[in-house]
PDB file of N, CA and C in Angstrom:
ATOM      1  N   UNK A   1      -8.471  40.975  28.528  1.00  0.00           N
ATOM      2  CA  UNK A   1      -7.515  39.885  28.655  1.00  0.00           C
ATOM      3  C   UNK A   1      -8.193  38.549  28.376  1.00  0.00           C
ATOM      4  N   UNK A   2      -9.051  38.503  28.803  1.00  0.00           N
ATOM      5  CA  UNK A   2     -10.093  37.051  28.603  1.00  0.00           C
ATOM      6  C   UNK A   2     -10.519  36.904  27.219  1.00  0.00           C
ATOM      7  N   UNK A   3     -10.636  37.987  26.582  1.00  0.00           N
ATOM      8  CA  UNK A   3     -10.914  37.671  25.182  1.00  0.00           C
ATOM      9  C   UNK A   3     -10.063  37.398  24.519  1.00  0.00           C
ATOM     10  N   UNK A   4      -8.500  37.687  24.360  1.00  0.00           N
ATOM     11  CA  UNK A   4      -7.064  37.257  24.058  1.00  0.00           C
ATOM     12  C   UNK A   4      -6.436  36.062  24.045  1.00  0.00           C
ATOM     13  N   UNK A   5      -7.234  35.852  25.732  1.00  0.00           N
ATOM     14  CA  UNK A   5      -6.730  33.813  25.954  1.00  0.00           C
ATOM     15  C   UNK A   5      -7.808  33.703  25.277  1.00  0.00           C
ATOM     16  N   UNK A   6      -9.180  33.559  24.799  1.00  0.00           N
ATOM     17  CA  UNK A   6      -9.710  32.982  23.939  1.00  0.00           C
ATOM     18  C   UNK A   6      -9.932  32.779  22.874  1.00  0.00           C
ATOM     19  N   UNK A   7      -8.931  34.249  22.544  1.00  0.00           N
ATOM     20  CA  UNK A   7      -8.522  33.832  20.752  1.00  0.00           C
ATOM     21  C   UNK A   7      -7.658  32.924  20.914  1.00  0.00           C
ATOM     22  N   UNK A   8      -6.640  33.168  21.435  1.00  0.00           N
ATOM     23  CA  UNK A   8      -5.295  32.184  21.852  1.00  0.00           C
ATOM     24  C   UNK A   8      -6.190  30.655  21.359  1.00  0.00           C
ATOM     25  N   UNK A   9      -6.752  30.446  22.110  1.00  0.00           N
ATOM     26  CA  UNK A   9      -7.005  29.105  22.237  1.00  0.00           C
ATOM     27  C   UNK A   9      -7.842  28.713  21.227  1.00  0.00           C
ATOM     28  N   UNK A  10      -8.837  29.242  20.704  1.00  0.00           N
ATOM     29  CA  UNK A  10      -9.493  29.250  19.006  1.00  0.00           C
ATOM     30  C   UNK A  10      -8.118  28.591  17.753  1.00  0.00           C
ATOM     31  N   UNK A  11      -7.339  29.360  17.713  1.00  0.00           N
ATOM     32  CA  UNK A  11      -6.228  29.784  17.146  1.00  0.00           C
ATOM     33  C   UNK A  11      -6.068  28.346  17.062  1.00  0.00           C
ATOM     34  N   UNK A  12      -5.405  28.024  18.670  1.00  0.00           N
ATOM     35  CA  UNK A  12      -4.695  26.778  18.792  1.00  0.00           C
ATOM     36  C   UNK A  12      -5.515  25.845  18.485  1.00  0.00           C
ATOM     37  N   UNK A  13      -6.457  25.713  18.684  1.00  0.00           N
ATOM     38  CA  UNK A  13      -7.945  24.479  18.326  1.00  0.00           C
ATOM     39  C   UNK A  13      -7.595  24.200  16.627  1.00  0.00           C
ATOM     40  N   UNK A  14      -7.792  25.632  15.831  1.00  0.00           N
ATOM     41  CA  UNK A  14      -7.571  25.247  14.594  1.00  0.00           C
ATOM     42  C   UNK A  14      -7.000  24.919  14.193  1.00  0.00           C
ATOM     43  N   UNK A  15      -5.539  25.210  14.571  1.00  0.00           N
ATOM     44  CA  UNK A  15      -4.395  24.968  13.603  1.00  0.00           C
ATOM     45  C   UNK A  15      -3.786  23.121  14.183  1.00  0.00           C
ATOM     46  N   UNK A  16      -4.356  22.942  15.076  1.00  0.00           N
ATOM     47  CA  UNK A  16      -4.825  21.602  15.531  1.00  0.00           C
ATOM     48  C   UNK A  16      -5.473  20.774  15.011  1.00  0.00           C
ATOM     49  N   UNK A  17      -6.431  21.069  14.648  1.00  0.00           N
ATOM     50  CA  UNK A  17      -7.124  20.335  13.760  1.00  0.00           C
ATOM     51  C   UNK A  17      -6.921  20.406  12.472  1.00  0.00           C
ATOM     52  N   UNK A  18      -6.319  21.435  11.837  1.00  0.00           N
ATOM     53  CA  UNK A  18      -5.932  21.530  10.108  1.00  0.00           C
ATOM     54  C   UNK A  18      -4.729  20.895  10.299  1.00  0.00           C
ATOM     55  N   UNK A  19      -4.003  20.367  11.186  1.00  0.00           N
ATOM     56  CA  UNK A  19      -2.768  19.420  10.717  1.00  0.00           C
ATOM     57  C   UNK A  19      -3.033  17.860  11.306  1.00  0.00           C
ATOM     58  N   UNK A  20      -4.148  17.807  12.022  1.00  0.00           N
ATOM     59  CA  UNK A  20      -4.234  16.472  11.950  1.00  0.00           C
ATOM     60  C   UNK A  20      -4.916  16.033  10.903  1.00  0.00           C
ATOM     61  N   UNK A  21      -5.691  17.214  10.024  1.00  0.00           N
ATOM     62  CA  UNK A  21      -6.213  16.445   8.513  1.00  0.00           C
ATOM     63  C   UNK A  21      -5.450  16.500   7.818  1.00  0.00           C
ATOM     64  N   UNK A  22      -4.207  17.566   7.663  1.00  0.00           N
ATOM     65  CA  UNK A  22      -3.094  17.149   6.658  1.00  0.00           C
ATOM     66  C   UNK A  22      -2.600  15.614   6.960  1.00  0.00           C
ATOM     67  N   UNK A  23      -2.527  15.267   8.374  1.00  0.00           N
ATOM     68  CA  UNK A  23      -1.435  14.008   8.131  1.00  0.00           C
ATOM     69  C   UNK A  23      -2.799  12.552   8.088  1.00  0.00           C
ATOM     70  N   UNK A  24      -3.796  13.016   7.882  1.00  0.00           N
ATOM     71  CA  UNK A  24      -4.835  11.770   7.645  1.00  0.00           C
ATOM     72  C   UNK A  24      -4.573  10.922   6.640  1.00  0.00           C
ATOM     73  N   UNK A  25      -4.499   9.771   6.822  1.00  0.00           N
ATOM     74  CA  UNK A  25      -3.660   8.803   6.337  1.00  0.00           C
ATOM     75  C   UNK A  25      -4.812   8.133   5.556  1.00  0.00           C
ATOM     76  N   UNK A  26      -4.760   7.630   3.673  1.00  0.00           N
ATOM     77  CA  UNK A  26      -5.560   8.060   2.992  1.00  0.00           C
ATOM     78  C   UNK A  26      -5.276   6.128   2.156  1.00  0.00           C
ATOM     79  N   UNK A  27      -6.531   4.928   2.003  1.00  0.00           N
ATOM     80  CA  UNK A  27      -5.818   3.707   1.219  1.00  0.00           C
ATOM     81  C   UNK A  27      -5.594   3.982   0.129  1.00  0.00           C
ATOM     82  N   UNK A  28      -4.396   3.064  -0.215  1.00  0.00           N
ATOM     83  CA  UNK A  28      -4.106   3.223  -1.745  1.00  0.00           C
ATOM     84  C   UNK A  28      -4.238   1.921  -2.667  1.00  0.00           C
ATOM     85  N   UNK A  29      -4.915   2.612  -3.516  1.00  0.00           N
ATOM     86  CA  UNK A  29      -5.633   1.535  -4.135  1.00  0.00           C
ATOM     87  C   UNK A  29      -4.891   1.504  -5.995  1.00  0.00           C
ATOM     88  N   UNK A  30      -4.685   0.237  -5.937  1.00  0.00           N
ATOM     89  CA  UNK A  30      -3.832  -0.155  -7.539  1.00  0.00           C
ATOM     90  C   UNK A  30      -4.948  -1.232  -7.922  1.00  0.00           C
ATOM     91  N   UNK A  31      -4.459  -1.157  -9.173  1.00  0.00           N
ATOM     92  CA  UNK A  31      -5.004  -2.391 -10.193  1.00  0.00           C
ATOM     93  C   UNK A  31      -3.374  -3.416 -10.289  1.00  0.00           C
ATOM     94  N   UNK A  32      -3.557  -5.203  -9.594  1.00  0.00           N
ATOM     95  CA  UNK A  32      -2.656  -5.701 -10.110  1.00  0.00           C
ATOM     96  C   UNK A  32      -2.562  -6.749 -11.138  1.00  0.00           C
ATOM     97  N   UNK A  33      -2.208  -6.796 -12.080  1.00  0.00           N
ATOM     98  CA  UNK A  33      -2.275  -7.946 -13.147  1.00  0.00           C
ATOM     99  C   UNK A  33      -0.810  -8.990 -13.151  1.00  0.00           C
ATOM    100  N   UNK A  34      -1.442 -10.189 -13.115  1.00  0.00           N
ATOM    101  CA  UNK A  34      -0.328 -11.248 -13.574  1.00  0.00           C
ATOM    102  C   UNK A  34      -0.112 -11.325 -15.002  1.00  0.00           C
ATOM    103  N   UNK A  35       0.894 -10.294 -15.085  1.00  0.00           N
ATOM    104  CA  UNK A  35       1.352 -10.584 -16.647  1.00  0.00           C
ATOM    105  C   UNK A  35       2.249 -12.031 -16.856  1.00  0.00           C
ATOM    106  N   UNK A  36       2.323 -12.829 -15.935  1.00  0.00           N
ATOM    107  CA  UNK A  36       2.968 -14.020 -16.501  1.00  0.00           C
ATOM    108  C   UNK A  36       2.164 -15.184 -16.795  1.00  0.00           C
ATOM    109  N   UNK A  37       2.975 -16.114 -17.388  1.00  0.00           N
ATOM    110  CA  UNK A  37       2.544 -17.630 -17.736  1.00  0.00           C
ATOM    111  C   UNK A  37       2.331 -18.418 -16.416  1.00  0.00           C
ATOM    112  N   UNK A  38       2.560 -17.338 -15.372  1.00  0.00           N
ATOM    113  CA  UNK A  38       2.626 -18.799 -13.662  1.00  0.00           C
ATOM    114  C   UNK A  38       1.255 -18.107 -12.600  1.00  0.00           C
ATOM    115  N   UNK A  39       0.805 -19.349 -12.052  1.00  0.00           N
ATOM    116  CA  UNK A  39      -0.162 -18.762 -10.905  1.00  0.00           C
ATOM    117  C   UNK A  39       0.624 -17.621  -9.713  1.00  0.00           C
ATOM    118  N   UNK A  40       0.366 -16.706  -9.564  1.00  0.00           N
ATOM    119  CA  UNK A  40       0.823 -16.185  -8.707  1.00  0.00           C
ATOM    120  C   UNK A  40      -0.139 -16.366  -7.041  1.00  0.00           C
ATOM    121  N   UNK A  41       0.734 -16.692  -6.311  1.00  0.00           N
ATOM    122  CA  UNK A  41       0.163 -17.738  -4.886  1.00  0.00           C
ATOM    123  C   UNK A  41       0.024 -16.832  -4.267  1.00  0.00           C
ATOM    124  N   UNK A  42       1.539 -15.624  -3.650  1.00  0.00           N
ATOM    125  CA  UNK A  42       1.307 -14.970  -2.874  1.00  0.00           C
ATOM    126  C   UNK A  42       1.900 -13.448  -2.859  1.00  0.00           C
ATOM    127  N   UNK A  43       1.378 -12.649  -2.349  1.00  0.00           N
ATOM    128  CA  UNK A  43       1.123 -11.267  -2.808  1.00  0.00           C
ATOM    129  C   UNK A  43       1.842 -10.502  -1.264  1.00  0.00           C
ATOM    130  N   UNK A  44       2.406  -9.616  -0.901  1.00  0.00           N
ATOM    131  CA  UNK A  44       3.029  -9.010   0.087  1.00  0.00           C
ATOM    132  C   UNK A  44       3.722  -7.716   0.350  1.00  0.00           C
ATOM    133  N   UNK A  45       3.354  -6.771   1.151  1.00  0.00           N
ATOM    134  CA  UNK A  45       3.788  -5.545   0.879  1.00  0.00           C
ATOM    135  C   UNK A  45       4.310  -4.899   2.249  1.00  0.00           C
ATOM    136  N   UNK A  46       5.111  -4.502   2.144  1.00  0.00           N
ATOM    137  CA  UNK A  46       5.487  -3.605   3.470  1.00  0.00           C
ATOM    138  C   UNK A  46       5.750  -1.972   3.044  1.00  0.00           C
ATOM    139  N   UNK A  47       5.379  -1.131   3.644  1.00  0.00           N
ATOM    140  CA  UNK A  47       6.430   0.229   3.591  1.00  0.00           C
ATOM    141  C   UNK A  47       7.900  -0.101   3.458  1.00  0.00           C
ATOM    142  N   UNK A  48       8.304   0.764   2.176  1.00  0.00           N
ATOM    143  CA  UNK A  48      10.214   0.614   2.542  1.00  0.00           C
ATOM    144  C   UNK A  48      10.919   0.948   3.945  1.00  0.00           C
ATOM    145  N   UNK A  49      11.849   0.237   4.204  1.00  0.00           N
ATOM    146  CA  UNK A  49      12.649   0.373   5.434  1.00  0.00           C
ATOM    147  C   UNK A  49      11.919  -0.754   6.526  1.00  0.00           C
ATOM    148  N   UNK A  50      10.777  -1.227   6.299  1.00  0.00           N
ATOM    149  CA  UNK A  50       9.828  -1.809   7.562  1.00  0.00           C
ATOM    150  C   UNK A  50      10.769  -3.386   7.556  1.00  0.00           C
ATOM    151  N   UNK A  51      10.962  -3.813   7.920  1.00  0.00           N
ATOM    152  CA  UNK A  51      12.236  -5.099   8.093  1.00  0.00           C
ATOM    153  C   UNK A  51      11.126  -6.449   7.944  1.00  0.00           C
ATOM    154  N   UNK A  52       9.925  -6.394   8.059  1.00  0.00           N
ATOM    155  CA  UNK A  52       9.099  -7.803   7.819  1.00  0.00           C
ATOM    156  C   UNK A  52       8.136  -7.101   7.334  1.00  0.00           C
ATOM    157  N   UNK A  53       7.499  -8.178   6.343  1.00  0.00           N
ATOM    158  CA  UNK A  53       6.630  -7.991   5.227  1.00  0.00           C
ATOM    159  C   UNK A  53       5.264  -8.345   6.114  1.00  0.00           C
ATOM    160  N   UNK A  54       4.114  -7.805   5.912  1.00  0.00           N
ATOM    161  CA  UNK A  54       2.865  -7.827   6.027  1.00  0.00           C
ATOM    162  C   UNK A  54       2.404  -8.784   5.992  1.00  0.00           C
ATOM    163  N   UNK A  55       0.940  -9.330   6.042  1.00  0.00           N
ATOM    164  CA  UNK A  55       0.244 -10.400   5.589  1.00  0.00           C
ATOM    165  C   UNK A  55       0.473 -10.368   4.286  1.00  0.00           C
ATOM    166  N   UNK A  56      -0.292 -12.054   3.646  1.00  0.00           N
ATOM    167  CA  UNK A  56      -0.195 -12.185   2.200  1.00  0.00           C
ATOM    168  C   UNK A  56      -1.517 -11.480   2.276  1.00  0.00           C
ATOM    169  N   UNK A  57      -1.685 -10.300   0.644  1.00  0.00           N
ATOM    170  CA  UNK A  57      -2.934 -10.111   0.397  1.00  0.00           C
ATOM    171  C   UNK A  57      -3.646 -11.255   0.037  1.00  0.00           C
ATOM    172  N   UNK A  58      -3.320 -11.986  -0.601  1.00  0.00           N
ATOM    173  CA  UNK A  58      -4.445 -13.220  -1.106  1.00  0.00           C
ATOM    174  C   UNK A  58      -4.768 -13.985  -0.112  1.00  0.00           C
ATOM    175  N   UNK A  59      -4.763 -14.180   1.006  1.00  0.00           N
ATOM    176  CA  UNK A  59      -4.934 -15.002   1.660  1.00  0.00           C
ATOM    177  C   UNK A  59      -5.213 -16.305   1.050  1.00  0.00           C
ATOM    178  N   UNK A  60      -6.771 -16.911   1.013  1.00  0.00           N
ATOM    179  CA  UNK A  60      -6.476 -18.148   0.062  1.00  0.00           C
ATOM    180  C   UNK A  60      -6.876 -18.564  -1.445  1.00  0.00           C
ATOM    181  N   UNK A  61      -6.757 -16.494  -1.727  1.00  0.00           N
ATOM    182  CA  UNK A  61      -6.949 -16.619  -3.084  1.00  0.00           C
ATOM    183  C   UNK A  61      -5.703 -17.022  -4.075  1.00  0.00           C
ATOM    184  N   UNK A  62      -5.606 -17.162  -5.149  1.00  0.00           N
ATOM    185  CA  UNK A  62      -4.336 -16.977  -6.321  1.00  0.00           C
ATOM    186  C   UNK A  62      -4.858 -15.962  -7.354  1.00  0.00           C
ATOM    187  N   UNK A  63      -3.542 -15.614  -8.070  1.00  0.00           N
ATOM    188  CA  UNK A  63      -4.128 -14.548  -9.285  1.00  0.00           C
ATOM    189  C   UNK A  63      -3.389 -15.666 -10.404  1.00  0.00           C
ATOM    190  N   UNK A  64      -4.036 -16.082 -11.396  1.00  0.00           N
ATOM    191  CA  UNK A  64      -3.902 -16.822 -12.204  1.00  0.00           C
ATOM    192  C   UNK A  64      -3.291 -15.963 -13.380  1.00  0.00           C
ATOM    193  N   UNK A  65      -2.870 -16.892 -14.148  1.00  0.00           N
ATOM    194  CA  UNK A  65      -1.947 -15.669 -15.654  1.00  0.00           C
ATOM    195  C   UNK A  65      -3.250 -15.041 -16.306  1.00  0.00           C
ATOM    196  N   UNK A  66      -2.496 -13.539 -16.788  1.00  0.00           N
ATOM    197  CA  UNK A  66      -3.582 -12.512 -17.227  1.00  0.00           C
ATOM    198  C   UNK A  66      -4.791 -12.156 -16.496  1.00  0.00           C
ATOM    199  N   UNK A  67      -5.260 -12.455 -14.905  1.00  0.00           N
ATOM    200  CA  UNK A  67      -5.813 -12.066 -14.172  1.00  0.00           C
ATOM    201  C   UNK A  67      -5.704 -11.123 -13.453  1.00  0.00           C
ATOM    202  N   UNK A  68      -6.368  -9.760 -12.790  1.00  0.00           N
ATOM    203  CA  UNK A  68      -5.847  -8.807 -12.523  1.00  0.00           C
ATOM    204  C   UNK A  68      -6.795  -8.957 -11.074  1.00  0.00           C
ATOM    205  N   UNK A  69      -6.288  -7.886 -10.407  1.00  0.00           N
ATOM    206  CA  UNK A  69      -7.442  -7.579  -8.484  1.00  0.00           C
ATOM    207  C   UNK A  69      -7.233  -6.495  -8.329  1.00  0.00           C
ATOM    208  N   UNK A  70      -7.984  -5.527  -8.166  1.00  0.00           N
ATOM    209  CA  UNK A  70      -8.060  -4.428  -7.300  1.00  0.00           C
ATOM    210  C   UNK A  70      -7.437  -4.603  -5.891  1.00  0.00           C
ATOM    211  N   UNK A  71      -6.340  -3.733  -5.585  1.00  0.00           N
ATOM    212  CA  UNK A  71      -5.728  -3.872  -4.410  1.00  0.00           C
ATOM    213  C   UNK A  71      -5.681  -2.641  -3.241  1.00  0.00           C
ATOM    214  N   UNK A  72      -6.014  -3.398  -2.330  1.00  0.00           N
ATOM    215  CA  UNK A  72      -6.219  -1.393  -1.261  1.00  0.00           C
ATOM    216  C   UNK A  72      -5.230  -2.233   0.171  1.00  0.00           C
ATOM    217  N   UNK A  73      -4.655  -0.922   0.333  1.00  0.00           N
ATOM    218  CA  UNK A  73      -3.857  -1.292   1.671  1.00  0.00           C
ATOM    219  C   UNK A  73      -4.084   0.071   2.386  1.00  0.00           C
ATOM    220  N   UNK A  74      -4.925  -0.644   3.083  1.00  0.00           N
ATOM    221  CA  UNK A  74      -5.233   0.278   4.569  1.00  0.00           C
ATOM    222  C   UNK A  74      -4.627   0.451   5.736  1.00  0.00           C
ATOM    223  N   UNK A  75      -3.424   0.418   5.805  1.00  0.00           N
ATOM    224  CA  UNK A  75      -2.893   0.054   6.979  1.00  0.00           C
ATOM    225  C   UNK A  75      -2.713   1.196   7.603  1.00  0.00           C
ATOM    226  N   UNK A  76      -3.351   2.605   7.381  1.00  0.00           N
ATOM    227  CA  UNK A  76      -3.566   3.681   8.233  1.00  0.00           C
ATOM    228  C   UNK A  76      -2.036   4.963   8.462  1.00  0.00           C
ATOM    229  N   UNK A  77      -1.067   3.658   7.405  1.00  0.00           N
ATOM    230  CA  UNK A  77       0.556   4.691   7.552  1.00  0.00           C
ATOM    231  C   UNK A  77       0.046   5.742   6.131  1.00  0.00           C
ATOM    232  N   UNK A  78       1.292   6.607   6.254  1.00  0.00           N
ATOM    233  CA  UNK A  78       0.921   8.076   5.268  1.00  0.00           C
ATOM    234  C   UNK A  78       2.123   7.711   4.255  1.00  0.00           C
ATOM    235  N   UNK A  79       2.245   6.692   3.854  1.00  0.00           N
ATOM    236  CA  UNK A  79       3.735   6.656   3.075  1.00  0.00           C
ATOM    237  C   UNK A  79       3.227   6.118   1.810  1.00  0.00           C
ATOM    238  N   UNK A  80       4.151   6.491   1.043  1.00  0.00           N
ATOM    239  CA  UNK A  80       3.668   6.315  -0.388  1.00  0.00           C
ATOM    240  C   UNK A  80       4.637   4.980  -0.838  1.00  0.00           C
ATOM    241  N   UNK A  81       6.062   4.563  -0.322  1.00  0.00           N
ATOM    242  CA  UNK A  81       6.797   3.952  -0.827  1.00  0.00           C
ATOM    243  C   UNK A  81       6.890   2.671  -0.490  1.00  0.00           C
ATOM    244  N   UNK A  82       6.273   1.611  -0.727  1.00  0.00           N
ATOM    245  CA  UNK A  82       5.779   0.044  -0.584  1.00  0.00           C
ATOM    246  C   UNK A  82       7.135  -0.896  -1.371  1.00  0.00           C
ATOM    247  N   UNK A  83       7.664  -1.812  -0.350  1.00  0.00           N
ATOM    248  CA  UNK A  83       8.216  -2.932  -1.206  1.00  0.00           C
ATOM    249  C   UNK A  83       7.238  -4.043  -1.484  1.00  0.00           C
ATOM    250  N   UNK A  84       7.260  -4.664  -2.770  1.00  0.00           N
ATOM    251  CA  UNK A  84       6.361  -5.765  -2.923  1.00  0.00           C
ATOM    252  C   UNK A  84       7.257  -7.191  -3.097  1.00  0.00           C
ATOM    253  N   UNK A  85       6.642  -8.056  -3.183  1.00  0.00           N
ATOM    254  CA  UNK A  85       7.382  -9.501  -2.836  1.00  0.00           C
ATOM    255  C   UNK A  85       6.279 -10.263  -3.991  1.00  0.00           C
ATOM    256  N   UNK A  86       6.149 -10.907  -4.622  1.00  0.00           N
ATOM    257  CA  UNK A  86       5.330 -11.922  -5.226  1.00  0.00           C
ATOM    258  C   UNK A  86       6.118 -13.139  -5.322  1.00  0.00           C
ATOM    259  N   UNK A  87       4.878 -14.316  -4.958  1.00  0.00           N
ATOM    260  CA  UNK A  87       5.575 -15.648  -4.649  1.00  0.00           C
ATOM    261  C   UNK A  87       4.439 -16.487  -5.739  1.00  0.00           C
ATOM    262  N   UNK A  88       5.412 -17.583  -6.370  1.00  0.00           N
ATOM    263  CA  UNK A  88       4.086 -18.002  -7.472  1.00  0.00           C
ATOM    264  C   UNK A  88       4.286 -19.268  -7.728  1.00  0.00           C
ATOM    265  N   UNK A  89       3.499 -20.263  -7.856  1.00  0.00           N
ATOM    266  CA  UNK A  89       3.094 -21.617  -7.166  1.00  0.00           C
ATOM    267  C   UNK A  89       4.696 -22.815  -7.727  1.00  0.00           C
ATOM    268  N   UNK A  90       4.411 -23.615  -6.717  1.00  0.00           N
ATOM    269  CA  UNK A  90       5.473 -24.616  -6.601  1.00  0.00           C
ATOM    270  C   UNK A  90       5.501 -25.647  -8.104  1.00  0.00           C
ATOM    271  N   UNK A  91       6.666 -25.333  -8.983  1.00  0.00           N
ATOM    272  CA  UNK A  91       6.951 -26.088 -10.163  1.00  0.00           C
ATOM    273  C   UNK A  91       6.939 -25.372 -10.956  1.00  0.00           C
ATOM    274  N   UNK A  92       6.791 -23.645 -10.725  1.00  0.00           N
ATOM    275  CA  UNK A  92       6.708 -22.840 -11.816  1.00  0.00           C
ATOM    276  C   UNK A  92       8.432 -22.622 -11.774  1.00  0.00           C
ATOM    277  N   UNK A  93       8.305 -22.050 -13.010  1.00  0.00           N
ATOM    278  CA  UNK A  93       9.615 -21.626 -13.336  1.00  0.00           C
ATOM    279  C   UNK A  93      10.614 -20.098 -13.303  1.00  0.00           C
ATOM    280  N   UNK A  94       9.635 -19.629 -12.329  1.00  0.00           N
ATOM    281  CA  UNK A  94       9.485 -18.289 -11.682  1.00  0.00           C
ATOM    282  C   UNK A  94      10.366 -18.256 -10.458  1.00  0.00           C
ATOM    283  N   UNK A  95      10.935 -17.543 -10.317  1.00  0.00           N
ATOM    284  CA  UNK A  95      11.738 -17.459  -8.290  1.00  0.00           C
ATOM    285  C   UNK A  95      10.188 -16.037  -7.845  1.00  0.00           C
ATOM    286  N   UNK A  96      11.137 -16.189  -6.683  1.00  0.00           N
ATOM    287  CA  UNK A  96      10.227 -15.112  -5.539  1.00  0.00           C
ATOM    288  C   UNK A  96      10.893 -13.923  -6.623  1.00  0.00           C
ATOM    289  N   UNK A  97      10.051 -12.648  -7.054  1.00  0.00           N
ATOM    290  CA  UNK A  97      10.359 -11.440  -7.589  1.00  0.00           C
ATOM    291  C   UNK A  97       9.518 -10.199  -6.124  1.00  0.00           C
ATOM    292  N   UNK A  98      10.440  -9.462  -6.327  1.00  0.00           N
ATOM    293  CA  UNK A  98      10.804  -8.440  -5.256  1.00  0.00           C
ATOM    294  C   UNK A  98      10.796  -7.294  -5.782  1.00  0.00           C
ATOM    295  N   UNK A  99       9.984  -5.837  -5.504  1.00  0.00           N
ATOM    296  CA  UNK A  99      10.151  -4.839  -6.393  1.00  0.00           C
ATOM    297  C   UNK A  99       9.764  -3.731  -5.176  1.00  0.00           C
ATOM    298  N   UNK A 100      10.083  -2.539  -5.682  1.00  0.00           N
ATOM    299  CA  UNK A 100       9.962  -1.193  -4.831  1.00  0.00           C
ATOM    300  C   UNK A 100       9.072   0.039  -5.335  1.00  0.00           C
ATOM    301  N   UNK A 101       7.944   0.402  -5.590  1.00  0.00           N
ATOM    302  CA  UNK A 101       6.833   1.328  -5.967  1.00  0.00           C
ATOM    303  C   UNK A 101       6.730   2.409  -5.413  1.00  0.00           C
ATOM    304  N   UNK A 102       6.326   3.543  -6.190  1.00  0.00           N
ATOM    305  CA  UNK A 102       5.652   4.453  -5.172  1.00  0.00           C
ATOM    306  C   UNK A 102       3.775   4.558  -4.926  1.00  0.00           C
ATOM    307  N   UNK A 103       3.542   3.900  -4.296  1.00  0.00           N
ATOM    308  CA  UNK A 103       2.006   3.381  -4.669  1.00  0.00           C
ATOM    309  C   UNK A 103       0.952   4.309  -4.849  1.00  0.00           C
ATOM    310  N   UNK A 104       1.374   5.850  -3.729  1.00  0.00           N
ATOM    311  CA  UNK A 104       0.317   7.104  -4.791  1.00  0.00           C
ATOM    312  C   UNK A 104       0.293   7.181  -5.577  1.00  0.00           C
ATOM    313  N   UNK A 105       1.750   6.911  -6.684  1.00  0.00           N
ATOM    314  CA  UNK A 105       1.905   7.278  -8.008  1.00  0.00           C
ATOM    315  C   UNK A 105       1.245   7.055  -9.081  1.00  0.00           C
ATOM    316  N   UNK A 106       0.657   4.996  -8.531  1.00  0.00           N
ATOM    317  CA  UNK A 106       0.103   4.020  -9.826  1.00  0.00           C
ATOM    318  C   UNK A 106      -0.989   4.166  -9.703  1.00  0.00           C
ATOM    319  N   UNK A 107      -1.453   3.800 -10.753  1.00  0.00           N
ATOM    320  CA  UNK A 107      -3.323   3.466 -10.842  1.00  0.00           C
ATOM    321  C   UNK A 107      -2.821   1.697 -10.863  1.00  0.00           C
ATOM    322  N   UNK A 108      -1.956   1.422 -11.985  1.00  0.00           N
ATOM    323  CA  UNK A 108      -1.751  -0.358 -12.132  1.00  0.00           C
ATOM    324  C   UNK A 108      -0.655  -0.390 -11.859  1.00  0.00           C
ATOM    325  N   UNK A 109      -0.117  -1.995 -11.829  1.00  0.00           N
ATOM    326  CA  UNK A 109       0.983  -2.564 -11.410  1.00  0.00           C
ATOM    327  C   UNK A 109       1.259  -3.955 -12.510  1.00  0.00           C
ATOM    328  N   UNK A 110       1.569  -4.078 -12.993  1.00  0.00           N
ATOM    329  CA  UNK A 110       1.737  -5.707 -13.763  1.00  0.00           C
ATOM    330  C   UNK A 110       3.368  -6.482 -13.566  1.00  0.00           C
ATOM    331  N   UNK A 111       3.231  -7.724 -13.181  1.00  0.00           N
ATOM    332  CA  UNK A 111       4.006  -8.327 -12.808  1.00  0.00           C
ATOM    333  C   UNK A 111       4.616  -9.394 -14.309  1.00  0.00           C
ATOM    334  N   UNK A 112       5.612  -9.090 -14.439  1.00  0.00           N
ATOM    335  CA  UNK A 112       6.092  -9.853 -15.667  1.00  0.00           C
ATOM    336  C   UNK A 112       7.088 -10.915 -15.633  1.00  0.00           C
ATOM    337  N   UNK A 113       7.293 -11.521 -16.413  1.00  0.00           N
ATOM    338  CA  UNK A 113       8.215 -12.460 -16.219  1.00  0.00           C
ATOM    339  C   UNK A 113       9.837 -12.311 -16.385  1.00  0.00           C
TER     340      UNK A 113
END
């Protein structure tokens, strides 16, 4: 009997631990380029459905036209589906552009006019 509960519990150990590495939550990393003519100021991403947007990635950087950044969002969730927001400097002739990705999917991202 003692050897039974201790398969039992082997058993349970493993299959314990093989699904907390399935749901290990993995950054996803894009290439983004300003394909436009305008500085782009500010950069922002949430998971879809999340009701407020994240920090700006740039904090007090800008991505200037035809400049690109390696982008990683670590935020430790397992979701692949990111809304993005880009905001781009005051006098451009650009509004706020808003878009929906699946971010495992991309290697790049380019923002156009």
């Amino acid at each position: 009997m003692k050897s039974k509960i201790s398969a039992l519990i082997a058993l349970a150990a493993t299959m314990i631990a093989a699904s907390a590495g399935s749901s290990h939550a993995e950054d996803l990393n894009f290439k983004l380029t300003n394909g436009t003519n305008s500085v782009l100021t500010r950069f922002y991403s949430s998971p879809t459905g999340v009701g407020e947007w994240e920090e700006d990635v740039f904090g007090d950087d800008v991505l200037n036209p035809g400049e690109s950044i390696d982008i990683t969002i670590a935020d430790g969730r397992t979701v692949c589906k990111y809304d993005m927001r880009f905001e781009f400097e005051e006098g451009s002739n650009l509004a706020t552009t808003e878009d929906t990705q699946d971010l495992c999917a991309m290697g790049s991202y380019t923002i156009h006019e």
